[in-house]
N, C-alpha and C. Protein backbone atom coordinates (compact mmCIF):
# COMPACT_ATOMS: atom_id res chain seq x y z
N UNK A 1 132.05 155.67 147.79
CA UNK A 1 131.39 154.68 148.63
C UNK A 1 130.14 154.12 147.93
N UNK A 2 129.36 154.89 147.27
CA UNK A 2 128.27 154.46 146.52
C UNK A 2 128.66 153.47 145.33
N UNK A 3 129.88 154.17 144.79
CA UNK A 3 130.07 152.88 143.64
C UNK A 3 130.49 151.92 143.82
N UNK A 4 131.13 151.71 144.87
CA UNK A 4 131.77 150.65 145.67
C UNK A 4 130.46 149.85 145.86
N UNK A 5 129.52 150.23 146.51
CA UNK A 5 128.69 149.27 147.05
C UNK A 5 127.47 148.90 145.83
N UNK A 6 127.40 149.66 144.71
CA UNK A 6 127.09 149.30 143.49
C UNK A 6 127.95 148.10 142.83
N UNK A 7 129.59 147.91 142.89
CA UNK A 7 130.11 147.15 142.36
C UNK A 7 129.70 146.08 143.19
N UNK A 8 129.96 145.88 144.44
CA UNK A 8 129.83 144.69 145.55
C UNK A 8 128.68 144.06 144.82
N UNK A 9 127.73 144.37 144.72
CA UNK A 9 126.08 143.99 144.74
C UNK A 9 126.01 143.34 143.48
N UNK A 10 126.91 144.12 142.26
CA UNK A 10 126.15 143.58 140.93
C UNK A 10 126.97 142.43 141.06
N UNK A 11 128.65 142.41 141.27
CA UNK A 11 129.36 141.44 141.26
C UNK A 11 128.58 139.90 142.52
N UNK A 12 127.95 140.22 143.15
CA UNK A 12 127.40 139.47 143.77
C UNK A 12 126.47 138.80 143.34
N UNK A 13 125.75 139.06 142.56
CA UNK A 13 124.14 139.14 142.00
C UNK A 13 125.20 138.21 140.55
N UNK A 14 126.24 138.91 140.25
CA UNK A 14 126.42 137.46 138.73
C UNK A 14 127.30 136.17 139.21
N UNK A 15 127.82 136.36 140.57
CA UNK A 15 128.29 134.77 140.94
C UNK A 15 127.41 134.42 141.31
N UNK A 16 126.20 134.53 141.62
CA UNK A 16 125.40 133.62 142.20
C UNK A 16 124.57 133.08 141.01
N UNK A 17 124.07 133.90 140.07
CA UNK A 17 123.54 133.53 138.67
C UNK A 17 124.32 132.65 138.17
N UNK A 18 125.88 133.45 137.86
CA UNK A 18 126.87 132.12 137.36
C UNK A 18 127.21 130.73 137.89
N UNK A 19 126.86 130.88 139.10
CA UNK A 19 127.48 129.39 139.55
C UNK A 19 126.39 128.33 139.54
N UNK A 20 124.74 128.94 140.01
CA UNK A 20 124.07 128.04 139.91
C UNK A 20 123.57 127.70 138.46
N UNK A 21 124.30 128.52 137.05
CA UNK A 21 123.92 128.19 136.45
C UNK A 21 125.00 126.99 135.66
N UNK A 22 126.17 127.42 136.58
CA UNK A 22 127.32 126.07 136.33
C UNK A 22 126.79 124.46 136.63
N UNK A 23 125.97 124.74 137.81
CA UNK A 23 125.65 123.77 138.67
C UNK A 23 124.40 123.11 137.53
N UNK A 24 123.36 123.81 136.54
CA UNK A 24 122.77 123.35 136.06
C UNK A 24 123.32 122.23 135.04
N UNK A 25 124.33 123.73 134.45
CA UNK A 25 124.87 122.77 132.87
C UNK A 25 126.20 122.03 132.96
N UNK A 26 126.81 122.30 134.11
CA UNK A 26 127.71 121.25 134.19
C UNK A 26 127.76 119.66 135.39
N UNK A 27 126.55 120.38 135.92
CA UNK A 27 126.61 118.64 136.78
C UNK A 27 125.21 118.25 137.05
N UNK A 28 124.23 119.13 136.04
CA UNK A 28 122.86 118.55 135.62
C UNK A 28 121.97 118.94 137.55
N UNK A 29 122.35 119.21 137.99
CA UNK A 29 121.89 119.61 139.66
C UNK A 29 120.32 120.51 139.20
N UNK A 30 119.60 120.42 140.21
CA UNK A 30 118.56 121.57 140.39
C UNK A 30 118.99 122.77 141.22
N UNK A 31 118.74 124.11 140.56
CA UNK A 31 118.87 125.22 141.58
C UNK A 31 118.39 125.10 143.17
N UNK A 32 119.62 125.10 143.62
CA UNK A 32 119.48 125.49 145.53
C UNK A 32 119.63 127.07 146.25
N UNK A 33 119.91 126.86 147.01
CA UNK A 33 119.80 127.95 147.86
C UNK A 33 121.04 128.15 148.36
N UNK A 34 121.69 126.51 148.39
CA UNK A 34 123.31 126.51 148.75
C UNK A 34 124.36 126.81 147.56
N UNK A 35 123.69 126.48 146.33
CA UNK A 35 124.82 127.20 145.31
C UNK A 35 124.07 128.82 144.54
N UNK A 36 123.21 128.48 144.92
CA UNK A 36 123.01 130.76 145.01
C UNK A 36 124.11 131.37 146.36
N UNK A 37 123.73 130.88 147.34
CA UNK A 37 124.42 131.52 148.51
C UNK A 37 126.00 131.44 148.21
N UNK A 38 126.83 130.10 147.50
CA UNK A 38 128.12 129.80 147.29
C UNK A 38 128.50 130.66 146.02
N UNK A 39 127.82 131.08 145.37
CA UNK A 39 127.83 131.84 143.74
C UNK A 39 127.61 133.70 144.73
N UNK A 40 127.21 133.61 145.52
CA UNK A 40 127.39 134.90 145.83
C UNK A 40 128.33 135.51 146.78
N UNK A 41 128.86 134.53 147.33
CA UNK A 41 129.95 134.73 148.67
C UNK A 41 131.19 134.40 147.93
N UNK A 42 131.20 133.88 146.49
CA UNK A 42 132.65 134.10 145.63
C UNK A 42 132.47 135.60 144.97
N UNK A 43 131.19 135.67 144.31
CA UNK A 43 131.06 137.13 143.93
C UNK A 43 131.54 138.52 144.95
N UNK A 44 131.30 138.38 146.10
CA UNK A 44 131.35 139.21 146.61
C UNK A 44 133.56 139.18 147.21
N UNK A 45 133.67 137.83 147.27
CA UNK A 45 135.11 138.00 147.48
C UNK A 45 135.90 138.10 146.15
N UNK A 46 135.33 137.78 144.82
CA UNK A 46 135.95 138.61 143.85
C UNK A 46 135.92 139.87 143.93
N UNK A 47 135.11 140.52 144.41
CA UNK A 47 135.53 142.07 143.61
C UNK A 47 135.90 142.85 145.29
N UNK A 48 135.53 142.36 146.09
CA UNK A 48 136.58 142.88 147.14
C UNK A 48 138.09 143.70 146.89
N UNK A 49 138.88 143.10 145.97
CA UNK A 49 140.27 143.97 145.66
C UNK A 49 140.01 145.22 144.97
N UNK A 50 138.51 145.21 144.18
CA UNK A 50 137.96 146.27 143.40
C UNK A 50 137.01 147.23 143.19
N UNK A 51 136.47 147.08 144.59
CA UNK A 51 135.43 147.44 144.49
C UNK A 51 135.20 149.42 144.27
N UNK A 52 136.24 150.04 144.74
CA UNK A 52 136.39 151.13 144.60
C UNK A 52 136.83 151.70 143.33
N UNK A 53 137.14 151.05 142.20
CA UNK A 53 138.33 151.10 141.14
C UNK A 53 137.75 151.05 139.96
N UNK A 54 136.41 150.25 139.95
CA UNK A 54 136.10 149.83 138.65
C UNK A 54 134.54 150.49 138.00
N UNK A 55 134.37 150.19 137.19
CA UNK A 55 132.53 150.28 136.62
C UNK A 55 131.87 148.87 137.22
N UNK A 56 130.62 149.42 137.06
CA UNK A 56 129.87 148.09 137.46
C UNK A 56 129.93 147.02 136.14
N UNK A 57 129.76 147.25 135.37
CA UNK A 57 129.82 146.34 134.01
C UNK A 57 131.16 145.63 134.49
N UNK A 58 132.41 146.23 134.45
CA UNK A 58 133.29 145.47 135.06
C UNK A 58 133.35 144.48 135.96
N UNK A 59 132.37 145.30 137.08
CA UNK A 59 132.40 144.15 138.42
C UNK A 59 131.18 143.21 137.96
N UNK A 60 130.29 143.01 136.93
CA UNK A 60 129.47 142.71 136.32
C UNK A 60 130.35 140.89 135.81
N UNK A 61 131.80 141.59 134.94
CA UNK A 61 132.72 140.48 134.78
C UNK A 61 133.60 139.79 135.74
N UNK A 62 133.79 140.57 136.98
CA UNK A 62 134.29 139.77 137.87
C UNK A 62 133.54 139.09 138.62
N UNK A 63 132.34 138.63 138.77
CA UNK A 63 131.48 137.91 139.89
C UNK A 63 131.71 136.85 138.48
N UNK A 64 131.33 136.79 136.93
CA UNK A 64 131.38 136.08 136.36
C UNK A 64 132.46 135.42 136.19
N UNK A 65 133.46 135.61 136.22
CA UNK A 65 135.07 135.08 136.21
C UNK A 65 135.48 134.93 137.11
N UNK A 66 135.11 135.37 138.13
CA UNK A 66 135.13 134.03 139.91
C UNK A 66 134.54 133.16 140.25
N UNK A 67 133.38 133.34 139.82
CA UNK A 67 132.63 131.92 139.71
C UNK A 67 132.53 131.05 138.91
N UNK A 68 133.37 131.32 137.76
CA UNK A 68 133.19 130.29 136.71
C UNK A 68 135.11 129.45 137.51
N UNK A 69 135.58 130.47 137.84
CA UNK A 69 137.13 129.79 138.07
C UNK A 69 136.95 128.70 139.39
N UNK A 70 136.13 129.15 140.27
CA UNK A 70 135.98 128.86 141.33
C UNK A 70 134.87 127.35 141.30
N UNK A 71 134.16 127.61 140.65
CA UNK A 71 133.55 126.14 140.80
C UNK A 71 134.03 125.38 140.07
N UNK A 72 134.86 125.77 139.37
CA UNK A 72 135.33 124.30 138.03
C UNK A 72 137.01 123.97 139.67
N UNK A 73 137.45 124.76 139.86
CA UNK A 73 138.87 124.76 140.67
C UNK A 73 138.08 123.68 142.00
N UNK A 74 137.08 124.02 141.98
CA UNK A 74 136.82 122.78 143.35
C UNK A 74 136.10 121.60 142.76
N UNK A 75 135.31 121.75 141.49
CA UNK A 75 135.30 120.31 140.74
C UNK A 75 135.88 119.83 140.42
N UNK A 76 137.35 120.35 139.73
CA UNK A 76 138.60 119.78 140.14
C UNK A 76 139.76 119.66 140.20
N UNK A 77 140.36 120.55 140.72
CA UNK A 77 141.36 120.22 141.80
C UNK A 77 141.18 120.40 143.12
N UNK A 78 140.18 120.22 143.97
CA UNK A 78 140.19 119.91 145.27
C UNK A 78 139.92 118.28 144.72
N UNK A 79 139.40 117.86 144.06
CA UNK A 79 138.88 116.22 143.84
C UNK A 79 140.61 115.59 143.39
N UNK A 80 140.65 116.08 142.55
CA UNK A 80 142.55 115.97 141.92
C UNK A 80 143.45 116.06 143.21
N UNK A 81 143.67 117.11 143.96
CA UNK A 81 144.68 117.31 144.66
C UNK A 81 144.52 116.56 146.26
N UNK A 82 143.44 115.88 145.82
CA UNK A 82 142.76 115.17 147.25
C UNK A 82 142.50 116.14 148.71
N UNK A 83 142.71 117.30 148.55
CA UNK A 83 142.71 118.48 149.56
C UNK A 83 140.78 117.91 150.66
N UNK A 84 141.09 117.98 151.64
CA UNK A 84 139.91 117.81 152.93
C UNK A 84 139.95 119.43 152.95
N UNK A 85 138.93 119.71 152.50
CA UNK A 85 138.49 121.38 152.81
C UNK A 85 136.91 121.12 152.32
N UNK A 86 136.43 120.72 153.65
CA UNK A 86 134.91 120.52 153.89
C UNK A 86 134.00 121.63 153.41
N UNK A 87 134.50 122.89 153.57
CA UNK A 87 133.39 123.92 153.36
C UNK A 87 134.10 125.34 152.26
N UNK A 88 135.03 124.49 151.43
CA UNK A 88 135.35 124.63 149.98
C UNK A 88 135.99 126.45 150.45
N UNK A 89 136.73 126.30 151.43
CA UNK A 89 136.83 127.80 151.50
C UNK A 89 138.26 128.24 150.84
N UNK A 90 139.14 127.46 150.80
CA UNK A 90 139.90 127.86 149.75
C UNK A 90 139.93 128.23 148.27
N UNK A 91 138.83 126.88 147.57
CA UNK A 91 138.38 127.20 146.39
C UNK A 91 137.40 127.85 146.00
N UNK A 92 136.67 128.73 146.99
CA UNK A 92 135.83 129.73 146.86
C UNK A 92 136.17 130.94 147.13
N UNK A 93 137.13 131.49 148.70
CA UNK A 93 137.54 132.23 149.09
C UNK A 93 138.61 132.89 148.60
N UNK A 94 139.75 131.58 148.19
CA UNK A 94 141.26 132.09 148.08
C UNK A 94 141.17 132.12 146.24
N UNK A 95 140.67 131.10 146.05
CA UNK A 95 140.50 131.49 144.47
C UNK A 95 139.91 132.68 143.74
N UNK A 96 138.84 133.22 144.26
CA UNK A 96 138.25 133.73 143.85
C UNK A 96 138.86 135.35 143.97
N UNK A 97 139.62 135.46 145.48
CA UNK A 97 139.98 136.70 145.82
C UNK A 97 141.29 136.36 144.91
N UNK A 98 142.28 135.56 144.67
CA UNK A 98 143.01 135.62 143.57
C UNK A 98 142.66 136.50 141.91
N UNK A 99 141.66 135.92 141.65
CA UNK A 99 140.70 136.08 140.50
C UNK A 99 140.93 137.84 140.66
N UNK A 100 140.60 138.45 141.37
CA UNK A 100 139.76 139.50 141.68
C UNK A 100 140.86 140.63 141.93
N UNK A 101 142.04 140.25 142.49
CA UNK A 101 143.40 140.97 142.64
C UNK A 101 144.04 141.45 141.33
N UNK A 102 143.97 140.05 140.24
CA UNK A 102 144.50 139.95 138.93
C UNK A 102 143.73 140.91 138.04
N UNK A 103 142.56 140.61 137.92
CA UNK A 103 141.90 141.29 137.57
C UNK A 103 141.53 143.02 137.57
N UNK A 104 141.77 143.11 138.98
CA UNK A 104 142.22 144.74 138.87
C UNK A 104 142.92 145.32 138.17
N UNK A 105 144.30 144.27 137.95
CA UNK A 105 145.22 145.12 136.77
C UNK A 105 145.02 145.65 135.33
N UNK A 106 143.76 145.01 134.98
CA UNK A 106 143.37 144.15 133.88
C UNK A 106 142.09 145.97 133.98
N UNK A 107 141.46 145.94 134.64
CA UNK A 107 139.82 146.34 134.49
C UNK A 107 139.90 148.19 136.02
N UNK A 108 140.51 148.36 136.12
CA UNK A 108 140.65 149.54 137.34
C UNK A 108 141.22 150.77 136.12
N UNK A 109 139.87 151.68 136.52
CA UNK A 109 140.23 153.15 135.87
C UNK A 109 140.82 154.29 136.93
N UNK A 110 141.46 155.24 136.17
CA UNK A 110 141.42 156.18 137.30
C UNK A 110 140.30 157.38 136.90
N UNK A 111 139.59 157.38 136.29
CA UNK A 111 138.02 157.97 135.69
C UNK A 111 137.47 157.77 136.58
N UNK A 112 137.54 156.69 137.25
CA UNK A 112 136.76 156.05 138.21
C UNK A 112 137.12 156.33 139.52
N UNK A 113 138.29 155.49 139.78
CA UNK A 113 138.98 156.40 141.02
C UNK A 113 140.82 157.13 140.96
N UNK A 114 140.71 158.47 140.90
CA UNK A 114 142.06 159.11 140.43
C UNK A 114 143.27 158.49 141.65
N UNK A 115 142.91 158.14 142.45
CA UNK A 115 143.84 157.48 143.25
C UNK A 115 144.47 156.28 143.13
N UNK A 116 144.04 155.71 141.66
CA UNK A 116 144.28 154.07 141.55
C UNK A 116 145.30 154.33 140.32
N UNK A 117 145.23 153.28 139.50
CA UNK A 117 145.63 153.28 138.39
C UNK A 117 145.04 152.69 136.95
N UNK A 118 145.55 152.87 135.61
CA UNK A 118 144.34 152.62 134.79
C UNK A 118 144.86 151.15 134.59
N UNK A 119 144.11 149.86 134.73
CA UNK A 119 144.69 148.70 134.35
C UNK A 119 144.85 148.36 132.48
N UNK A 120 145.60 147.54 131.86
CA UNK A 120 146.11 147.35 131.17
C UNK A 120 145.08 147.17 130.20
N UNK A 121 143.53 147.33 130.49
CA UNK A 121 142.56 147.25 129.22
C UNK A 121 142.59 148.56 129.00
N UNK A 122 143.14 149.57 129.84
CA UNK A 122 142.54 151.28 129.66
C UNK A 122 143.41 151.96 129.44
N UNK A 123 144.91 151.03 129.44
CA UNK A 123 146.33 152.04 129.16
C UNK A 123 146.74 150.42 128.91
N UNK A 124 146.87 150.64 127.57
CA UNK A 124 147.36 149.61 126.91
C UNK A 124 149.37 149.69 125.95
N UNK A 125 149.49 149.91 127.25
CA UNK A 125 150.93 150.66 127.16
C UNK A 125 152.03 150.38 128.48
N UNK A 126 153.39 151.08 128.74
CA UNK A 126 154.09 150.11 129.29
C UNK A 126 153.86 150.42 131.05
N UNK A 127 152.66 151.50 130.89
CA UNK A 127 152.37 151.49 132.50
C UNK A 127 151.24 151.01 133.01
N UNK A 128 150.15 150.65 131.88
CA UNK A 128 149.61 149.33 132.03
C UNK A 128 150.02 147.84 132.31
N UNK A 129 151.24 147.52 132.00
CA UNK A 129 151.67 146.70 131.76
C UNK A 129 152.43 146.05 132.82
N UNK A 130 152.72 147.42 133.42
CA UNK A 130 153.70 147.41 135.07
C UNK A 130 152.64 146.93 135.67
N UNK A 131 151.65 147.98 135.99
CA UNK A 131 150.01 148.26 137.00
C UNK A 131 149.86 146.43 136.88
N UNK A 132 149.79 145.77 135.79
CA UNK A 132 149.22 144.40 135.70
C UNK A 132 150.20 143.56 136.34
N UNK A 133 151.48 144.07 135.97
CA UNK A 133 152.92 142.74 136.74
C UNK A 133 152.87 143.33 138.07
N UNK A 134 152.32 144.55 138.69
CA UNK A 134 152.42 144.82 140.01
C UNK A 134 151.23 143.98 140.85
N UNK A 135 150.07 143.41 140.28
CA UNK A 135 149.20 143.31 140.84
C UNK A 135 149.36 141.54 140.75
N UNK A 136 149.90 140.73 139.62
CA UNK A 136 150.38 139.36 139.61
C UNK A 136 150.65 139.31 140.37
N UNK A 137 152.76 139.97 140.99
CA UNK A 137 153.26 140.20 141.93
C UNK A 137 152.89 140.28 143.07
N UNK A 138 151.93 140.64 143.59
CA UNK A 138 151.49 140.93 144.57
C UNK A 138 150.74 139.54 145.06
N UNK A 139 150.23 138.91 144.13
CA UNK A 139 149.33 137.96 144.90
C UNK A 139 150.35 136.96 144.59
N UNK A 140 151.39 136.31 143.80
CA UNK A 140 152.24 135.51 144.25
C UNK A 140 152.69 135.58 146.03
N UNK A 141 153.16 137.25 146.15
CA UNK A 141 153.56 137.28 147.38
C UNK A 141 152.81 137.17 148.40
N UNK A 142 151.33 137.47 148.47
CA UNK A 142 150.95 137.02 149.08
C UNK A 142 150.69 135.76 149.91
N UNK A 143 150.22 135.01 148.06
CA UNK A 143 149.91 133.69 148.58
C UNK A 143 151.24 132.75 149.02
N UNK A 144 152.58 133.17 148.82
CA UNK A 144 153.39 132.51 149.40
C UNK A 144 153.42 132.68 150.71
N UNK A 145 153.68 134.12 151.18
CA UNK A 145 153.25 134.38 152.60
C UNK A 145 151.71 133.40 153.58
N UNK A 146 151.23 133.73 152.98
CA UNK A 146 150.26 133.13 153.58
C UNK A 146 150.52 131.45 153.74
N UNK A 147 150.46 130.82 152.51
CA UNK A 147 151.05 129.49 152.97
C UNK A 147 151.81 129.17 154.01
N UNK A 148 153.16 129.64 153.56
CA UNK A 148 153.80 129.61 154.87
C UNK A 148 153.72 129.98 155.72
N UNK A 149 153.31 131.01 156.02
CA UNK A 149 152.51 131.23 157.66
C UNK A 149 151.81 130.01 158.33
N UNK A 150 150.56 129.86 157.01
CA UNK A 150 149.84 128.84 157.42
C UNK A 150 150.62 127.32 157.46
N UNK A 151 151.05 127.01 157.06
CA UNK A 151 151.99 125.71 157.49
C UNK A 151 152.40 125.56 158.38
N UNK A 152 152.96 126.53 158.72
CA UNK A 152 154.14 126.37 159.94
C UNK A 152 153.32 126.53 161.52
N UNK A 153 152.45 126.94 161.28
CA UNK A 153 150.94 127.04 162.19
C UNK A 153 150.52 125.47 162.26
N UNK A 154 150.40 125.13 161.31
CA UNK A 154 149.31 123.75 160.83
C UNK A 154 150.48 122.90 161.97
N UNK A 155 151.54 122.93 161.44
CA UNK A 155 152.92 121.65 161.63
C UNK A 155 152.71 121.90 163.33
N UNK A 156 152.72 123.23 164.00
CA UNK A 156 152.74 123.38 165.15
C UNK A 156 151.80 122.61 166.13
N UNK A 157 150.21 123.03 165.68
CA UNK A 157 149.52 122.20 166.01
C UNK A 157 149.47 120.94 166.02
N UNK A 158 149.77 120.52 165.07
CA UNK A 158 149.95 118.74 164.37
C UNK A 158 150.77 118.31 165.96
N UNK A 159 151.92 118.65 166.30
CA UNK A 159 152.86 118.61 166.97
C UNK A 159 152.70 118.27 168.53
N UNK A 160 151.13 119.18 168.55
CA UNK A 160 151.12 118.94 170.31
C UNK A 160 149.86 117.92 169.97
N UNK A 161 150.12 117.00 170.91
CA UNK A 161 148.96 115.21 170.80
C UNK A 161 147.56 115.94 171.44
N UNK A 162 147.44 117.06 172.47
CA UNK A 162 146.23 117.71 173.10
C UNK A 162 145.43 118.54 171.92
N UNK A 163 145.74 119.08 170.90
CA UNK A 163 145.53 119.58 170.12
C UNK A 163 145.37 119.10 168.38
N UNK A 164 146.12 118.78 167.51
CA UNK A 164 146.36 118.17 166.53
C UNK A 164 145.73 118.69 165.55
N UNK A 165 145.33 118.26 164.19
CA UNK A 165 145.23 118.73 163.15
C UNK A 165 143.38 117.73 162.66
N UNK A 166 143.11 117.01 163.18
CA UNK A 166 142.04 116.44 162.66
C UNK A 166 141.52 115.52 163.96
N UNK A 167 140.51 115.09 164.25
CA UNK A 167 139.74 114.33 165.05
C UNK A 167 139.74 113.05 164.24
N UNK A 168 139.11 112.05 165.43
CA UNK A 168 139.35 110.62 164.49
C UNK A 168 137.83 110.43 163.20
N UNK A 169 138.43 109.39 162.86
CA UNK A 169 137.47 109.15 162.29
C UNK A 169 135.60 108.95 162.06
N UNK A 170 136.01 108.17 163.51
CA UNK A 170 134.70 108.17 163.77
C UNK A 170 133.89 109.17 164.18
N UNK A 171 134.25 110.16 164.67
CA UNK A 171 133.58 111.55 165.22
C UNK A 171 133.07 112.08 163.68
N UNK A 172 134.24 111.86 163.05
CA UNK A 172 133.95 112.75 161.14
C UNK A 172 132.95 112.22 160.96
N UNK A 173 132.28 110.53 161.05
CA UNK A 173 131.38 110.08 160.42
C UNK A 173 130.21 110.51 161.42
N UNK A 174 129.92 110.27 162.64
CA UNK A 174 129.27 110.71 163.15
C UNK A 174 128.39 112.40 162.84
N UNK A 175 129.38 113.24 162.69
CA UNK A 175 129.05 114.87 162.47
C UNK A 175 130.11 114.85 163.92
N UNK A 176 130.73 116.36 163.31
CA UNK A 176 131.57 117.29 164.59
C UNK A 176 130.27 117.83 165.47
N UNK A 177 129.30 118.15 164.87
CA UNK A 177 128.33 119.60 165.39
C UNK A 177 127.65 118.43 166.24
N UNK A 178 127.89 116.80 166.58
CA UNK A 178 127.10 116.21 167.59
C UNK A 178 127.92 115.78 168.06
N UNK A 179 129.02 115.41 167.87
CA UNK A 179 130.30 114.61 168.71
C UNK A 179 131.14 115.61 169.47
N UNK A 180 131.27 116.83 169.27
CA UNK A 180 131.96 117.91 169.84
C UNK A 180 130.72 118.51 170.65
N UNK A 181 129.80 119.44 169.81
CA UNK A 181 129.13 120.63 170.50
C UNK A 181 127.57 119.77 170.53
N UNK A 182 127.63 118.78 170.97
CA UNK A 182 126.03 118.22 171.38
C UNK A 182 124.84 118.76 170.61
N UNK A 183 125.03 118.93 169.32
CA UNK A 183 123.70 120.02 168.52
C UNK A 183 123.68 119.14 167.71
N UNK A 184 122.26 118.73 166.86
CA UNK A 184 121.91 118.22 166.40
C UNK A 184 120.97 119.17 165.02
N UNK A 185 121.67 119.13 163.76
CA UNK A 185 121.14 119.76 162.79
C UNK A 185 120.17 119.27 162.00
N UNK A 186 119.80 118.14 161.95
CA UNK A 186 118.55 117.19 161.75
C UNK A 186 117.19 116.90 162.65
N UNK A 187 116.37 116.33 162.10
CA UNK A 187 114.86 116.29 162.71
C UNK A 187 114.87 115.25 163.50
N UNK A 188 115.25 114.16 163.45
CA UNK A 188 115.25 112.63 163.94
C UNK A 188 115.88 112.76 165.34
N UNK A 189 116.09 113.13 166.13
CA UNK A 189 116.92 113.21 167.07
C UNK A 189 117.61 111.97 168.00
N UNK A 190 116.49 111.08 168.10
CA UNK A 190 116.27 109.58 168.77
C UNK A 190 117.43 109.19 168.09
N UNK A 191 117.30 109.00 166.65
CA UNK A 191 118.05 108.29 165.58
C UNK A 191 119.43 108.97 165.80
N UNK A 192 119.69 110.40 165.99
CA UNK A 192 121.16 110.90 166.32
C UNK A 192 122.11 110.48 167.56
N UNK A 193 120.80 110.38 168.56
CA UNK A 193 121.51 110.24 169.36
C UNK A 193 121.83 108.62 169.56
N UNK A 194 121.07 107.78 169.46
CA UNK A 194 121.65 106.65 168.70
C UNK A 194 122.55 106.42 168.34
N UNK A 195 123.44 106.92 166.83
CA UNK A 195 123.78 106.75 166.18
C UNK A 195 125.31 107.04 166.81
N UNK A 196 125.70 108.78 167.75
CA UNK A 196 126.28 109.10 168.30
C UNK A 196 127.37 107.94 169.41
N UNK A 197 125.96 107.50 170.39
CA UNK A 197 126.31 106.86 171.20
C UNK A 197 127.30 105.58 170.71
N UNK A 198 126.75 104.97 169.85
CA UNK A 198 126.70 104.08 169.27
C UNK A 198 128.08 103.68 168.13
N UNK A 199 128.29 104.98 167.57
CA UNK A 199 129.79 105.43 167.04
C UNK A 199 130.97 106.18 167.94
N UNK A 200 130.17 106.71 169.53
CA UNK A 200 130.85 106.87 170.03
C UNK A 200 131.68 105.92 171.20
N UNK A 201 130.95 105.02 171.28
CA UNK A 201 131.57 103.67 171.82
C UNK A 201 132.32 103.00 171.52
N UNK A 202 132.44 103.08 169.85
CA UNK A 202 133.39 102.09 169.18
C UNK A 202 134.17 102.50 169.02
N UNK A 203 134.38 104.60 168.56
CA UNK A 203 135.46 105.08 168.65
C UNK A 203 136.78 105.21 170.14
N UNK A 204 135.65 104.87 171.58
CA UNK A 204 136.54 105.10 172.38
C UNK A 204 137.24 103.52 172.35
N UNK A 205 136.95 102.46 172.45
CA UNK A 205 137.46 101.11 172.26
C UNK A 205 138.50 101.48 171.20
N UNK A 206 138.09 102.15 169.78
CA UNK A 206 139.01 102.14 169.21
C UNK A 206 140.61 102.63 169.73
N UNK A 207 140.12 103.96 170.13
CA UNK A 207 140.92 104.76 170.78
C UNK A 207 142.42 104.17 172.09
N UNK A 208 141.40 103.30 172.60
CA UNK A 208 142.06 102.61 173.91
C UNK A 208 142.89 101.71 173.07
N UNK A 209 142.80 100.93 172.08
CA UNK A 209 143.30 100.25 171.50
C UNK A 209 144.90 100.50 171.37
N UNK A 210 144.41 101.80 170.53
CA UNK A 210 145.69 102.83 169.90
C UNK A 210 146.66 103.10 171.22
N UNK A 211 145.43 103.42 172.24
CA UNK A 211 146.53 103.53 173.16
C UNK A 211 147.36 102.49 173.96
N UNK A 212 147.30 101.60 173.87
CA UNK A 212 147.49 100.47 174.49
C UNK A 212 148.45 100.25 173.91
N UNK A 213 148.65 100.22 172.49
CA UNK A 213 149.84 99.53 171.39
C UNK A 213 150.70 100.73 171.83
C-alpha cells in the first residue's frame, strides 16, 4: 500500500511537470493551473493499472509517457477526428489509462509485487513476451467492449426526441451551466443574464420554427 501510493504521487507529480512543460514548448502557452491540474489527472490515470507492480522510477516514466501521449493525441486527433469532447476526457482519461495498461507489461516486477508478473524489460524472454501480448490483449478487449457498450447507449438515447444526444446550438453558445442549471461562472452577471435571455429567445423562435416545418 505504501508503494502504491509512492507510485500514484511521483507518477502524478511528472504528468503535471510534463504536460505543462508540453504546453510551454509546443504551443508557446504560459504555465496554468489548468494544464498542471490536466498533467496530473493523466498522471495519476496512467499508473492506475500499476500502481502496485512497479518502482517509482518506473512510475516516474509512466506519468511521463501519458502525458506526452495524451496531450499531443488531443492536439491532434481530437482536432483531426473532429470528436466534440469538451473536457478532453477521452484523450486524457482513456488514453492515458491505455498508456498505463501497456505499459505494465513492459515495466511490472515481481521483486516488487510476487503476485504479478515480471514485464518484458525484466524477463526478456518468452514469458515476458506473453505477460506483454496478455496485457495489449487486454486493452484491445477492453476498449472494444467499452465502445460498444458505449454506442449502443449513445444510439439509444439519440433515439428518444425527450432525451437525445446534444442540446441546440444556441444553449452551447450561451454556456450549459446558465441555460440548464441557472449558475453563472463569471463576474458580470447583468451581462449573463442578458446575454442568456437574449440567446434564449432566439433559440426558442428558432425552435418553434423547427417545429412547425
Amino acid at each position: 500500500a505504501a508503494l502504491a501510493t509512492v507510485n500514484t504521487n511521483v507518477s502524478a507529480c511528472a504528468g503535471m511537470i510534463t504536460w505543462m512543460a508540453c504546453d510551454a514548448l509546443a504551443e508557446g502557452r504560459p504555465l496554468t493551473g489548468l494544464g498542471a491540474m490536466t498533467g496530473a489527472v493523466v498522471g495519476l490515470a496512467t499508473i492506475t493499472p500499476a500502481a502496485g507492480f512497479v518502482r517509482p522510477l518506473s512510475a516516474l516514466v509512466f506519468g511521463v509517457t501519458g502525458a506526452i501521449v495524451s496531450f499531443f493525441s488531443v492536439k491532434y486527433l481530437k482536432t483531426g477526428w473532429g470528436i466534440a469532447d469538451t473536457l478532453d476526457c477521452f484523450f486524457c482519461h482513456g488514453t492515458s489509462g491505455v498508456v498505463g495498461v501497456v505499459l505494465v507489461g513492459l515495466f511490472a516486477e515481481t521483486e516488487v509485487n510476487p503476485g504479478g508478473a515480471d514485464g518484458l524489460f525484466f524477463a526478456f524472454n518468452q514469458d515476458g513476451a506473453k505477460f506483454f501480448g496478455y496485457q495489449v490483449l487486454a486493452t484491445v478487449v477492453c476498449a472494444c467492449w467499452s465502445f460498444g457498450l458505449a454506442f449502443a447507449l449513445l444510439m439509444a438515447f439519440k433515439a428518444v426526441p425527450a432525451i437525445g444526444l446534444r442540446t441546440s446550438e444556441n444553449k452551447e453558445v450561451v454556456g450549459l451551466d446558465q441555460t440548464l442549471h441557472n449558475a453563472y461562472a463569471y463576474k458580470n452577471k447583468k451581462q449573463n443574464a442578458s446575454a442568456v435571455e437574449n440567446n434564449m429567445e432566439g433559440g426558442q423562435k428558432e425552435e418553434q420554427k423547427i417545429e412547425a416545418n
